[in-house]
C-alpha atoms as a PDB file:
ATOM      1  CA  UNK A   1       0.000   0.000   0.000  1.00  0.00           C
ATOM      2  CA  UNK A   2       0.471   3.641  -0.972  1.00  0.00           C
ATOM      3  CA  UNK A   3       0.035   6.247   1.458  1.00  0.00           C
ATOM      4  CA  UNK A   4      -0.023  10.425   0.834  1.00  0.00           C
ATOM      5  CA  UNK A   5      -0.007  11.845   4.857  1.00  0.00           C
ATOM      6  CA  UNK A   6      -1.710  14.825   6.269  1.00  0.00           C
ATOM      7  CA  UNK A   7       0.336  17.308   8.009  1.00  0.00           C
ATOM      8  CA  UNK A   8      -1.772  16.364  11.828  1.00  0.00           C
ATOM      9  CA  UNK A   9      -0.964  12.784  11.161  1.00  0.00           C
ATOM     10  CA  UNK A  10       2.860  13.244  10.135  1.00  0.00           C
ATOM     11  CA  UNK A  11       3.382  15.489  13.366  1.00  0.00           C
ATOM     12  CA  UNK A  12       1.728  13.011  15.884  1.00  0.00           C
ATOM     13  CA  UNK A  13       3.461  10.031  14.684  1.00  0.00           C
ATOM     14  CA  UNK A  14       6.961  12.006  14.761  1.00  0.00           C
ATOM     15  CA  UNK A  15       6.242  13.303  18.075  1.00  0.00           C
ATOM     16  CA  UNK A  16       5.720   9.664  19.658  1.00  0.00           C
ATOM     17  CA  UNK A  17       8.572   8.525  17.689  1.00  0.00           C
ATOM     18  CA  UNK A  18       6.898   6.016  15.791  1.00  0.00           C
ATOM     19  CA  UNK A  19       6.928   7.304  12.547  1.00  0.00           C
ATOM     20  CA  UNK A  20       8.521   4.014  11.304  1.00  0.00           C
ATOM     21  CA  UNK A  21       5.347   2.392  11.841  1.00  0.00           C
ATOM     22  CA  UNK A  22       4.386   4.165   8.637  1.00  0.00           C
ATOM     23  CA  UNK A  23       7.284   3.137   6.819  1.00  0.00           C
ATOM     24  CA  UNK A  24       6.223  -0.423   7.702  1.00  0.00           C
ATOM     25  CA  UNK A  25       2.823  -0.362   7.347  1.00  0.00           C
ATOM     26  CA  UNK A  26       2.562   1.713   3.271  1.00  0.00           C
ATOM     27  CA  UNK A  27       5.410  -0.726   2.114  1.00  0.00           C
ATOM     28  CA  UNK A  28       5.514   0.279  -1.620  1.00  0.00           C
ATOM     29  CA  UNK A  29       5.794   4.091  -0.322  1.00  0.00           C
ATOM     30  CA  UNK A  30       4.624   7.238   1.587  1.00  0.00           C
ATOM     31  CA  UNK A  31       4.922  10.696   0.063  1.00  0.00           C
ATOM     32  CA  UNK A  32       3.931  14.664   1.454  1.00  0.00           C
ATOM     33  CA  UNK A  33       3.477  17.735  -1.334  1.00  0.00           C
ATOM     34  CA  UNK A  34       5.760  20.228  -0.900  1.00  0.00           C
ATOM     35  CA  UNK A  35       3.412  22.502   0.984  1.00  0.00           C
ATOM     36  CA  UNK A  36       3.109  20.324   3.604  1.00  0.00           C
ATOM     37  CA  UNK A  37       6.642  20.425   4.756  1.00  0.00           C
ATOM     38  CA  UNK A  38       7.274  23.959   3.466  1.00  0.00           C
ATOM     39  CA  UNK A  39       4.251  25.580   5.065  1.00  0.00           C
ATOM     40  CA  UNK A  40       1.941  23.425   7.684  1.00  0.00           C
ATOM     41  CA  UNK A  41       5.127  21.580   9.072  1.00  0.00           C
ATOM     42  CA  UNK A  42       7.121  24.744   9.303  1.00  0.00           C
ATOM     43  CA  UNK A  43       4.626  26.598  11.080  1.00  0.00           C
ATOM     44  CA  UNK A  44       2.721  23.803  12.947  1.00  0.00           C
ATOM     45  CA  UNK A  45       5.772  21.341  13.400  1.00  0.00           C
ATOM     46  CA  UNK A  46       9.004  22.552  13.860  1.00  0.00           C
ATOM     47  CA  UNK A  47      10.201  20.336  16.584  1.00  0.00           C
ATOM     48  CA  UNK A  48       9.941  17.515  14.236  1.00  0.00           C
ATOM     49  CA  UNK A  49      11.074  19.103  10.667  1.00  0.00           C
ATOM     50  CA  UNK A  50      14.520  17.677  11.142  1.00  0.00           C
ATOM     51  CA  UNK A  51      13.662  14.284  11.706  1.00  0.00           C
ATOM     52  CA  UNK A  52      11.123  15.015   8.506  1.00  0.00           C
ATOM     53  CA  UNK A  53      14.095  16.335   6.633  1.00  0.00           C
ATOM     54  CA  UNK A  54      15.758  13.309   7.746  1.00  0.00           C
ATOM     55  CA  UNK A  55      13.310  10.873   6.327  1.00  0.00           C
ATOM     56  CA  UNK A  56      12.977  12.790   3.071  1.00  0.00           C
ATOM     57  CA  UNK A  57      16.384  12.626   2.676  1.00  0.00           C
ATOM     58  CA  UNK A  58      16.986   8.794   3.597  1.00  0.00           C
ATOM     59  CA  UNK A  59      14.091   8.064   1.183  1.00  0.00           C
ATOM     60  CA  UNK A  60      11.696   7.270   3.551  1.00  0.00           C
ATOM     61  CA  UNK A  61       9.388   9.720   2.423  1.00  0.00           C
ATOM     62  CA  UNK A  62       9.121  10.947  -0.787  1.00  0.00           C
ATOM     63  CA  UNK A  63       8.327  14.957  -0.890  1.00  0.00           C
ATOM     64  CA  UNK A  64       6.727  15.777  -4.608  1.00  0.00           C
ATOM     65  CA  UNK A  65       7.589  19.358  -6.109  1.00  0.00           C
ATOM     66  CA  UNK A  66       4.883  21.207  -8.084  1.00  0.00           C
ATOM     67  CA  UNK A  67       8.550  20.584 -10.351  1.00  0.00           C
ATOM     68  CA  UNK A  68       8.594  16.934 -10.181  1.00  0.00           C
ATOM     69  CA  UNK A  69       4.390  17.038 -10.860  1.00  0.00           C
ATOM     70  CA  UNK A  70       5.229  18.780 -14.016  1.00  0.00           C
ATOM     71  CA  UNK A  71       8.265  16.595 -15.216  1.00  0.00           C
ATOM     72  CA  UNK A  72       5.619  13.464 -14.557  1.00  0.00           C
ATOM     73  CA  UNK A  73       3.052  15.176 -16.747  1.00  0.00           C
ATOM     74  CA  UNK A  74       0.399  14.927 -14.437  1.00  0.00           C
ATOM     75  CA  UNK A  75       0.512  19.046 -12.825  1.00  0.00           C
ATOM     76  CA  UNK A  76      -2.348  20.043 -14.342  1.00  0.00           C
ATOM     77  CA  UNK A  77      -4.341  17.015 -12.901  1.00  0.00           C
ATOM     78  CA  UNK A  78      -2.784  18.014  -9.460  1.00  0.00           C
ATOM     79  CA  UNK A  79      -4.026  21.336 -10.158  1.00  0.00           C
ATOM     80  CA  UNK A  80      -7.413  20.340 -11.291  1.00  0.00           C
ATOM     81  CA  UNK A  81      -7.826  18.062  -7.683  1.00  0.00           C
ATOM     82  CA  UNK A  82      -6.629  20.883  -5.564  1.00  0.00           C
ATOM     83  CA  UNK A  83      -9.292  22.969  -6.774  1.00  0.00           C
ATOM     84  CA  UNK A  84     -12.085  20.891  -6.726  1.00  0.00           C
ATOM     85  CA  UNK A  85     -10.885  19.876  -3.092  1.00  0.00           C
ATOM     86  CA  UNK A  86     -10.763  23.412  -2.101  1.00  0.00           C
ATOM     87  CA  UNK A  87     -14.480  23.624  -2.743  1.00  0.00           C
ATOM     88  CA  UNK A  88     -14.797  20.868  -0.752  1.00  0.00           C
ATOM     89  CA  UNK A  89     -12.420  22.038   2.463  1.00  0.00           C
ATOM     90  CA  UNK A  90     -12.217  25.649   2.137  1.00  0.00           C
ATOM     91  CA  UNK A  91      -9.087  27.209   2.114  1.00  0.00           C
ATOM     92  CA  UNK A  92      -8.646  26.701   5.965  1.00  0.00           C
ATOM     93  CA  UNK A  93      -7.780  23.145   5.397  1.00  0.00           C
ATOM     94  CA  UNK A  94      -5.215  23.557   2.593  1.00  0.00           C
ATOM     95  CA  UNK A  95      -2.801  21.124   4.193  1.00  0.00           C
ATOM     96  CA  UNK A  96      -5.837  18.473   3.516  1.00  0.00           C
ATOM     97  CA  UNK A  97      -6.122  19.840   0.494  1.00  0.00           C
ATOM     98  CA  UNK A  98      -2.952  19.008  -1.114  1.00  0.00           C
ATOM     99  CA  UNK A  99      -2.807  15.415   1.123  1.00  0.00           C
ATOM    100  CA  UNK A 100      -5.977  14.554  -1.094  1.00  0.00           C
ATOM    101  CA  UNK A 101      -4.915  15.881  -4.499  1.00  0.00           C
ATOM    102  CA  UNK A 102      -1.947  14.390  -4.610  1.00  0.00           C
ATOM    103  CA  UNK A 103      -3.440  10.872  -3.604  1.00  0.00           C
ATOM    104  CA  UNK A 104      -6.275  11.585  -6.315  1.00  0.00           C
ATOM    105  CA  UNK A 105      -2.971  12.174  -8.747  1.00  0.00           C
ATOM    106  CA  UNK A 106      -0.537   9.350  -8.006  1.00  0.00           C
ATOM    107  CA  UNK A 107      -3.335   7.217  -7.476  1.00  0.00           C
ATOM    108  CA  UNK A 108      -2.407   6.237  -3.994  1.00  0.00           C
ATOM    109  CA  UNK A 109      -5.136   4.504  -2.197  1.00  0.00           C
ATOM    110  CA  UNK A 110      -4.515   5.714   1.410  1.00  0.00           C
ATOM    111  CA  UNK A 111      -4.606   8.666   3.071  1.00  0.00           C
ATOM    112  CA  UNK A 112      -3.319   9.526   7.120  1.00  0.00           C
ATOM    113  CA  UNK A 113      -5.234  11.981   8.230  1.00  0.00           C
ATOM    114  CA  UNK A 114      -6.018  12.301  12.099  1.00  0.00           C
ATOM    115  CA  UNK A 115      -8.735  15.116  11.079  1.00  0.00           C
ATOM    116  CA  UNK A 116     -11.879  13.138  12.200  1.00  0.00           C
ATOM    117  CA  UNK A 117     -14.174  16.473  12.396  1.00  0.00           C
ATOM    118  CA  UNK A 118     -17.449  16.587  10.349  1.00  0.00           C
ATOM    119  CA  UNK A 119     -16.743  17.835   7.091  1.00  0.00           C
ATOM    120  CA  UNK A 120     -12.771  16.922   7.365  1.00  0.00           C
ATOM    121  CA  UNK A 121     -11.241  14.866   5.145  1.00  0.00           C
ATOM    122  CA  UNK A 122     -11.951  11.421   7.040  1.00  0.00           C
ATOM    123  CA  UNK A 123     -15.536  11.797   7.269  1.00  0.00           C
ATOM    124  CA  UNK A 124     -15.697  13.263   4.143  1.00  0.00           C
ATOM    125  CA  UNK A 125     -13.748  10.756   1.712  1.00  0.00           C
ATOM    126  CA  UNK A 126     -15.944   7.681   4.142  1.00  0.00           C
ATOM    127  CA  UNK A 127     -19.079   9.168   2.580  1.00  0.00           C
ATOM    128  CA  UNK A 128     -17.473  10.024  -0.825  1.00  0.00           C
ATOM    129  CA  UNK A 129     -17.355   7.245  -3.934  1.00  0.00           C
ATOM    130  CA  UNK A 130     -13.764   7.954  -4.249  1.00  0.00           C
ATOM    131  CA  UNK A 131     -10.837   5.174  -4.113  1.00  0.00           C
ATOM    132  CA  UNK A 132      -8.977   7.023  -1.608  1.00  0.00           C
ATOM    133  CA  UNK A 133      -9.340   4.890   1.546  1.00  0.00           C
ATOM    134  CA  UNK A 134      -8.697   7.387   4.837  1.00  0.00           C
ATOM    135  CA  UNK A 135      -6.717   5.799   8.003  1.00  0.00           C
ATOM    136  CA  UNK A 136      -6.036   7.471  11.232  1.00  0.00           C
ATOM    137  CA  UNK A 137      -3.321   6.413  13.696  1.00  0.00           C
ATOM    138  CA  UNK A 138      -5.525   4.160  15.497  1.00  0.00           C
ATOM    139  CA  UNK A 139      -6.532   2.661  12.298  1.00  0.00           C
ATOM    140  CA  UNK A 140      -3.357   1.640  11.601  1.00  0.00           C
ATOM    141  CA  UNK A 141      -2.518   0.496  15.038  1.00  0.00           C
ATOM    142  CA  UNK A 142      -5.120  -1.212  14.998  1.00  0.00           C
ATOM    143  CA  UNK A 143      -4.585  -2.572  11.758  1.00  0.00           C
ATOM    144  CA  UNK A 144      -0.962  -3.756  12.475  1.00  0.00           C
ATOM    145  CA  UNK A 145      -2.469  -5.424  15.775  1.00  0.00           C
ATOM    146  CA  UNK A 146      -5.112  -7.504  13.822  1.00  0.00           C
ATOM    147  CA  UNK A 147      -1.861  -8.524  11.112  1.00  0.00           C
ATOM    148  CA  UNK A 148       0.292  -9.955  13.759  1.00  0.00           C
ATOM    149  CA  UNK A 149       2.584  -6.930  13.748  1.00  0.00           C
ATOM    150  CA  UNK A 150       2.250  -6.099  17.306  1.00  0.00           C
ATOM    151  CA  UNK A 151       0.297  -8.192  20.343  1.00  0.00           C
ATOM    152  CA  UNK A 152      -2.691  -5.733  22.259  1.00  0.00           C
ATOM    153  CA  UNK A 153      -0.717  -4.812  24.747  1.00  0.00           C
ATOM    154  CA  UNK A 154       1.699  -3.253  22.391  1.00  0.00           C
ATOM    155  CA  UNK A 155      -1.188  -1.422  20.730  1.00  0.00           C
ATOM    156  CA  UNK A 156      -2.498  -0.078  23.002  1.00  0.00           C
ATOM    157  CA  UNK A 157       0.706   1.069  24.244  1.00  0.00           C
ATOM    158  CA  UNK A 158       1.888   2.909  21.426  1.00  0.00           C
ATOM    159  CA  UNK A 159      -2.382   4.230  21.146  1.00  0.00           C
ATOM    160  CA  UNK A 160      -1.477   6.174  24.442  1.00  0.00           C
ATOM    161  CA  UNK A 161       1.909   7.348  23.544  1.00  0.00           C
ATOM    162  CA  UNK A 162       0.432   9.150  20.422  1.00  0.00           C
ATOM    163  CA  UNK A 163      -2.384  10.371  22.257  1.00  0.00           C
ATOM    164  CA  UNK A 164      -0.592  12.215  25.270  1.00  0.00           C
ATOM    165  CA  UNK A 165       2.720  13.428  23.055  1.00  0.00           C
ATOM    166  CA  UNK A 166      -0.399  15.624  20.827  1.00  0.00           C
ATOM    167  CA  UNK A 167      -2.400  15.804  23.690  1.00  0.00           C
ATOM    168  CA  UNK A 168      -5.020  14.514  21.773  1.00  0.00           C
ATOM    169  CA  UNK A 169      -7.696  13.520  24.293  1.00  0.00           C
ATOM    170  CA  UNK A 170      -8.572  10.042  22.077  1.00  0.00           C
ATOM    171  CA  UNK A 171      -9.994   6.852  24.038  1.00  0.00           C
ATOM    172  CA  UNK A 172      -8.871   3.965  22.551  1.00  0.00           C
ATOM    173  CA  UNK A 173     -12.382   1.896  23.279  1.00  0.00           C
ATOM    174  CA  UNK A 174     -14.031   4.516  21.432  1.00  0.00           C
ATOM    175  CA  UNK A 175     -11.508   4.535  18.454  1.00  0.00           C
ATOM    176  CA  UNK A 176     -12.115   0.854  18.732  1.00  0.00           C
ATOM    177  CA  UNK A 177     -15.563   0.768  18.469  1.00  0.00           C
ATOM    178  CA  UNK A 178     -15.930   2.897  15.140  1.00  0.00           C
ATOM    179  CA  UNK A 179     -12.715   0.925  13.675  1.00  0.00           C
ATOM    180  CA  UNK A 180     -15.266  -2.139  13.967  1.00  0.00           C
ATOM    181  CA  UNK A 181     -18.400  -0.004  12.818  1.00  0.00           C
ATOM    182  CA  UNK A 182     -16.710   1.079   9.678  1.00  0.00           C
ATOM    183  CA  UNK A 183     -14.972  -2.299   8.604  1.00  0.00           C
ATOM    184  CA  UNK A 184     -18.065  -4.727   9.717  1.00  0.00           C
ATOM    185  CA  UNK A 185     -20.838  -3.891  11.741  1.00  0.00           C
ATOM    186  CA  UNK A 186     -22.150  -0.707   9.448  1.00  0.00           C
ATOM    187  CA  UNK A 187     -19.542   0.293   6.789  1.00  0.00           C
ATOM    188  CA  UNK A 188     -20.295   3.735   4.975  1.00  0.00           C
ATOM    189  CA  UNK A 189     -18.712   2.377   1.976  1.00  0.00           C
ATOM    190  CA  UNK A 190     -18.886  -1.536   0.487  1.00  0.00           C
ATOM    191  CA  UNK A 191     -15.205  -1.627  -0.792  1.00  0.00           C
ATOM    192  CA  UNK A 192     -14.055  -0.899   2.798  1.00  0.00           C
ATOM    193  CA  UNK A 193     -16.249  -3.672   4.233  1.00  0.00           C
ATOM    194  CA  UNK A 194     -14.547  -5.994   1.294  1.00  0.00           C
ATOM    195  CA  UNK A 195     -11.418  -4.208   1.662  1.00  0.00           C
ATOM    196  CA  UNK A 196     -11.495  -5.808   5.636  1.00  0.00           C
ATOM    197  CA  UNK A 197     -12.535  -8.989   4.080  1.00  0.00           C
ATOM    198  CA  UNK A 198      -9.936  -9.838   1.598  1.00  0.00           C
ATOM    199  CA  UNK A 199      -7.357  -8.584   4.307  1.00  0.00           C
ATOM    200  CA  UNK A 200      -8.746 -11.197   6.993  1.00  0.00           C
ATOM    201  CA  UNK A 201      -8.797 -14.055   4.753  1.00  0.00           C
ATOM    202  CA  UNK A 202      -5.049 -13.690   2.840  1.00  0.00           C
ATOM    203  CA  UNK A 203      -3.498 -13.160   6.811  1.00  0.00           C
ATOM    204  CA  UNK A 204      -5.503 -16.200   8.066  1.00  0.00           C
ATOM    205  CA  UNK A 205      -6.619 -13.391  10.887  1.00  0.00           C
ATOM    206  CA  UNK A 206      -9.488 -14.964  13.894  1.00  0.00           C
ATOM    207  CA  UNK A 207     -10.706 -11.573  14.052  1.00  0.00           C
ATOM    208  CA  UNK A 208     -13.518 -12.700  16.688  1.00  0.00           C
ATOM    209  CA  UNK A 209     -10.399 -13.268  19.236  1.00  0.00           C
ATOM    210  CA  UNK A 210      -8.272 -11.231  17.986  1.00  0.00           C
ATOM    211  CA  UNK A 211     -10.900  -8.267  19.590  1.00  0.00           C
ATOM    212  CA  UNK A 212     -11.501 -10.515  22.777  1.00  0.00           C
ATOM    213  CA  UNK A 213      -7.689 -10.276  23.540  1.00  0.00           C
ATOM    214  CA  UNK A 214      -7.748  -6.295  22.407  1.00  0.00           C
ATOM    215  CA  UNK A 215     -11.214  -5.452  24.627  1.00  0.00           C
ATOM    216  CA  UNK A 216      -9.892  -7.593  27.850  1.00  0.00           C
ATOM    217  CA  UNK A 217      -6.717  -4.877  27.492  1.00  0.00           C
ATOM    218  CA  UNK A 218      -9.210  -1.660  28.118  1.00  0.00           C
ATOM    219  CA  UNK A 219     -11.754  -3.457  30.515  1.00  0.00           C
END
């Protein structure tokens, strides 16, 4: 999986020091526009633009130029998803904005956005009939749990080190409970319901106790 990262999600992960979990988890690559380390991570993350730079540097991340759009051939299809997302998000979200585009462009099918607010980008793209799939960081933890990447205790772990490095004020039960809403009990979209399917049956996952371990954790 491909993954194009909102600026929220890129400074909580950094700030916990788990960013490699997204290196891990998008395997075949995870990329940022240029305006999201030039202008939202510059003014909203500076204690973590050098491990950023870092990253970018190393490969880890790949940062994509309006330059680099152009040499590709696909700018003016970057350009032409910006502005229909800016009708969409308003210019107050422009970090979102150019997260979305640019997965819209390179056809990446994820996007890590921790922006779970009505009319945000995760709510938004849940209810859209786009092929952008949206993740949050306890998505993904959760996600890695239920693939045999880390045990619950683990998970839950690294759920609370995110949360109190942002000071974001998430409960993991909660986060739980609409991880299982979305992906079985009352998905907004089909393809995320077969998404979870396909995903269960080529890891050979018991998903039944795989949540009885997870839910004795936060009882």
């Amino acid at each position: 999986m491909r993954a194009s990262l909102d600026t929220n999600a890129i400074i909580h992960f950094y700030r916990a020091g788990l960013q490699n979990i997204l290196f891990h988890f998008f395997n075949e690559g995870v990329f940022i526009y240029e305006q999201i380390r030039d202008t939202e991570l510059e003014n909203h993350g500076q204690d973590i633009l050098y491990l950023v730079d870092a990253d970018i540097k190393e490969g880890n991340i790949e940062k994509y130029t309006k330059q680099k759009l152009k040499e590709l051939h696909v700018l003016k299809i970057f350009e032409n998803n910006v502005r229909e997302n800016r009708i969409l998000y308003g210019a107050g979200d422009l970090g979102e904005v150019y997260a979305i585009a640019l997965a819209q462009t390179l056809g990446a099918y994820s996007l890590v956005t921790d922006d779970t607010k009505r009319g945000g980008p995760y709510m938004s793209l849940l209810q859209f009939d786009d092929d952008i799939m949206p993740f949050t960081f306890a998505d993904i933890l959760i996600l890695r749990y239920l693939t045999g990447d880390a045990d619950a205790s683990k998970t839950i772990e690294d759920f609370e080190l995110i949360n109190r490095t942002s000071d974001l004020k998430w409960a993991f039960r909660s986060q739980l409970v609409k991880f299982i809403k979305r992906f079985w009990k009352d998905p907004y979209r089909q393809a995320d319901l077969e998404w979870m399917q396909e995903l269960v049956t080529s890891n050979g996952i018991l998903v039944k106790s795989k949540f009885a371990e997870l839910q004795k954790m936060i009882t």
